[in-house]
N, C-alpha and C. Protein backbone atom coordinates (compact mmCIF):
# COMPACT_ATOMS: atom_id res chain seq x y z
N UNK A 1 19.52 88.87 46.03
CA UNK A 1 18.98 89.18 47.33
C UNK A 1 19.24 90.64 47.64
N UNK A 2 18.28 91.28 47.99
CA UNK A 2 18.11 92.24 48.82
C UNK A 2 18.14 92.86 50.25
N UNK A 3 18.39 93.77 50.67
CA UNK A 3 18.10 93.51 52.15
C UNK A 3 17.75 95.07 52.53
N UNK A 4 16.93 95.57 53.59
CA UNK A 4 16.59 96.64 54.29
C UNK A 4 16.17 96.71 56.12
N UNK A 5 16.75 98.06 56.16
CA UNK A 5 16.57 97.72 57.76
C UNK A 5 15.20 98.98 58.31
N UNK A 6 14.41 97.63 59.02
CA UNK A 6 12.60 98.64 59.13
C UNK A 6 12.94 98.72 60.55
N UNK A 7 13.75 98.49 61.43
CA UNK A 7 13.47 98.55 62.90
C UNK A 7 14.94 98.99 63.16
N UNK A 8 14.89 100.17 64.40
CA UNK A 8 16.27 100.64 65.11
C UNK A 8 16.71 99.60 65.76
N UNK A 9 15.64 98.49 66.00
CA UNK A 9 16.77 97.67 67.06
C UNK A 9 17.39 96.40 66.34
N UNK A 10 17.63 97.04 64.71
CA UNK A 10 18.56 95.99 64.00
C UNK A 10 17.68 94.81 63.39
N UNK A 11 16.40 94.65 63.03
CA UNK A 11 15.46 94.06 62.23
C UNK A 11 15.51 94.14 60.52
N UNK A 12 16.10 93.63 59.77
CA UNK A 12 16.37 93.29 58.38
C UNK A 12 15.17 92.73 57.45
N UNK A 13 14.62 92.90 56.28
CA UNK A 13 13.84 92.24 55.37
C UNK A 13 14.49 91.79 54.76
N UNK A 14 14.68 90.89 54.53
CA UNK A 14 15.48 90.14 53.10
C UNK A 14 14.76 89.79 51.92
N UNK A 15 14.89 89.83 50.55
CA UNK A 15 13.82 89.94 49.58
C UNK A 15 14.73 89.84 48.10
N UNK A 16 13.34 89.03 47.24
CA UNK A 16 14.17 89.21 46.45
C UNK A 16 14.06 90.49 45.15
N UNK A 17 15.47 90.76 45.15
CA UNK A 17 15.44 92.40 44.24
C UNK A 17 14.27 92.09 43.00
N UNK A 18 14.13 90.63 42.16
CA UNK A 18 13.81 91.10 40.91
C UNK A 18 12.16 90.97 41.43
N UNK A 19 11.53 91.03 42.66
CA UNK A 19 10.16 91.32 42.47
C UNK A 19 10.00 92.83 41.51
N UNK A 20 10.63 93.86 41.68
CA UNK A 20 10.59 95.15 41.11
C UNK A 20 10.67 94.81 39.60
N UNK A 21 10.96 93.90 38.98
CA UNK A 21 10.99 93.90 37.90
C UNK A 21 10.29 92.89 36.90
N UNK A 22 9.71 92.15 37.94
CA UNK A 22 8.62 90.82 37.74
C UNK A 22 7.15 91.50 37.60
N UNK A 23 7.25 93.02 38.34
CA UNK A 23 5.43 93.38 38.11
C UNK A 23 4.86 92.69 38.94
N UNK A 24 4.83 92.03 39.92
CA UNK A 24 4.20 90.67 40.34
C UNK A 24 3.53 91.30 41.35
N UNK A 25 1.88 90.59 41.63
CA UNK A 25 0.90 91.29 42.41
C UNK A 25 0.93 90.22 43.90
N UNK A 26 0.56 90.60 44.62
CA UNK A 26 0.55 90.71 46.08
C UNK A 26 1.66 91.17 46.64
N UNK A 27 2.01 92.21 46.43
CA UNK A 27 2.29 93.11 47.46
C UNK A 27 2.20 93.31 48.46
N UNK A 28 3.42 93.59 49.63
CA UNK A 28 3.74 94.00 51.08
C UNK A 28 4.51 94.73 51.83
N UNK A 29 4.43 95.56 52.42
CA UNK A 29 5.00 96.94 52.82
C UNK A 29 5.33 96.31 54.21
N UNK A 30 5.99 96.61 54.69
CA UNK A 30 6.59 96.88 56.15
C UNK A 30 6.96 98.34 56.72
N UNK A 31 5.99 98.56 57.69
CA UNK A 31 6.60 100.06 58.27
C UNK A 31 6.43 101.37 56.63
N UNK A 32 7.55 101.54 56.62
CA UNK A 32 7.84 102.60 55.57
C UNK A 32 8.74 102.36 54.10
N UNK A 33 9.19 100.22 54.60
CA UNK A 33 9.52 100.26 53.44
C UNK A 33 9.04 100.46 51.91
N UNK A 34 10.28 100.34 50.45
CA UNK A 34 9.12 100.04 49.61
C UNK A 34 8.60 98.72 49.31
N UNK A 35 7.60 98.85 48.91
CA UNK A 35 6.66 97.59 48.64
C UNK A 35 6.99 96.54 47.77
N UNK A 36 7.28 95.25 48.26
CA UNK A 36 8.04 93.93 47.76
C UNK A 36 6.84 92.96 47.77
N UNK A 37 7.46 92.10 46.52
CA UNK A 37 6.14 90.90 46.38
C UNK A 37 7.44 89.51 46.88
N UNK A 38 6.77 88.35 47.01
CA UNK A 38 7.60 87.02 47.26
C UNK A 38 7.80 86.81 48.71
N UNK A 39 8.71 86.29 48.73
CA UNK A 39 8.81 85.53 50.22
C UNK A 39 9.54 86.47 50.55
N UNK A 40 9.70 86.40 51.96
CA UNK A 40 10.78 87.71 52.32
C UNK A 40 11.03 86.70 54.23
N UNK A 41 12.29 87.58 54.33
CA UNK A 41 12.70 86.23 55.40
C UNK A 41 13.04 88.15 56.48
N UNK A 42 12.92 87.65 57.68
CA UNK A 42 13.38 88.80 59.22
C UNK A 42 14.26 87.91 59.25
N UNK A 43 15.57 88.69 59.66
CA UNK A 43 16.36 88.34 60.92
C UNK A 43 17.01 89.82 61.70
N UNK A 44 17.43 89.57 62.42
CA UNK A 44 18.10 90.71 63.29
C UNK A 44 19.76 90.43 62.27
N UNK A 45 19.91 91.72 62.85
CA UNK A 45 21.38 91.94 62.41
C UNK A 45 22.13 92.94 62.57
N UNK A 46 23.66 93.26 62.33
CA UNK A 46 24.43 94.12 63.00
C UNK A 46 25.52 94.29 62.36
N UNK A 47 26.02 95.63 62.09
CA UNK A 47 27.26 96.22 60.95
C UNK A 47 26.57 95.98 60.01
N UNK A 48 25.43 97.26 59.86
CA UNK A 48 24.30 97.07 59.05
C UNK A 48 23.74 96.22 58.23
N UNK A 49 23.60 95.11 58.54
CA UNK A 49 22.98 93.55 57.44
C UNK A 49 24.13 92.72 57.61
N UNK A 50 24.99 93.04 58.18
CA UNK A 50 26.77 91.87 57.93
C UNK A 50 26.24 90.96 58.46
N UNK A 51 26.63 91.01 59.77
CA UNK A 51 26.26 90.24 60.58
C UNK A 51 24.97 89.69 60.91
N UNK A 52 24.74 88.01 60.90
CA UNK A 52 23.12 88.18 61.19
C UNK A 52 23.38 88.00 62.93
N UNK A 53 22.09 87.73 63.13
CA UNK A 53 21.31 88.27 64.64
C UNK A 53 20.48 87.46 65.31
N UNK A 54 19.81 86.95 66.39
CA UNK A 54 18.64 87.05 66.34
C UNK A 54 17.49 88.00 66.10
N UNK A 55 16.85 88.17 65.63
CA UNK A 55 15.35 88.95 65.36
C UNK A 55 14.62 89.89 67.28
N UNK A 56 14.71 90.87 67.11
CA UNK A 56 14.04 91.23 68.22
C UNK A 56 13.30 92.32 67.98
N UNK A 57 12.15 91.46 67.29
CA UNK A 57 10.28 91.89 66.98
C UNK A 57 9.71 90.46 67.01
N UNK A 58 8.87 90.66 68.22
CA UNK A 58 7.84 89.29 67.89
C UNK A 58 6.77 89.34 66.96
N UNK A 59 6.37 88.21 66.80
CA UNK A 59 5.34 87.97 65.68
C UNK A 59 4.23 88.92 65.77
N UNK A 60 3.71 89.30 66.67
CA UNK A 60 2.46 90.11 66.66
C UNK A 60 2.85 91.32 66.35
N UNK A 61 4.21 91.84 67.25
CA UNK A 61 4.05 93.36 66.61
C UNK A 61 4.28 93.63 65.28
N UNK A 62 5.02 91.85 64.73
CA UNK A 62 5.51 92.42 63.03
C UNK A 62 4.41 92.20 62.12
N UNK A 63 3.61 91.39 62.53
CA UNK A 63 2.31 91.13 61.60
C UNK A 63 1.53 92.81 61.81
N UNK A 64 1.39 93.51 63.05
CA UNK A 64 0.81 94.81 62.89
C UNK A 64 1.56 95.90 62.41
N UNK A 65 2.82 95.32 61.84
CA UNK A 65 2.78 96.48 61.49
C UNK A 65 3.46 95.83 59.46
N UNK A 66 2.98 94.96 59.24
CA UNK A 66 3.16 94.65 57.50
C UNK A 66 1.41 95.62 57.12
N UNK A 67 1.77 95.26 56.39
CA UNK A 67 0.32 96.38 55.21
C UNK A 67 0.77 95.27 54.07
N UNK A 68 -0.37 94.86 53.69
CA UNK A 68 -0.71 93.91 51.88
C UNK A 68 -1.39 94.73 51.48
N UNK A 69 -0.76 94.81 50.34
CA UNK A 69 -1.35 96.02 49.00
C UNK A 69 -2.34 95.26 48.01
């Protein structure tokens, strides 16, 4: 497992690392991350990824702002 943070107000991707090494097509970007294939899970979180959170991005703004490659 992987993890990255796309939002200041503590929003996490969780993912798994070996898409990068699977080649695997459908591709999805968030914001500015880099681009991950598979399932990928949000939660909020705090002491950068330690702690989880609740999530505070609702569904609409996070669907506008993923990009599929």
């Amino acid at each position: 497992m992987e993890s990255d943070e796309f939002d200041v107000r503590g929003n996490w991707l969780y993912f798994d690392e070996e898409c990068f090494l699977r080649g695997a097509s459908g591709r999805y970007q968030v914001d500015k991350l880099i681009p991950v294939s598979g399932k990928g899970v949000i939660t909020g979180a705090v002491s950068d990824g330690v702690v989880q959170a609740d999530v505070s991005i609702g569904i609409d703004e996070l669907r506008s702002r993923i990009k599929y490659l």
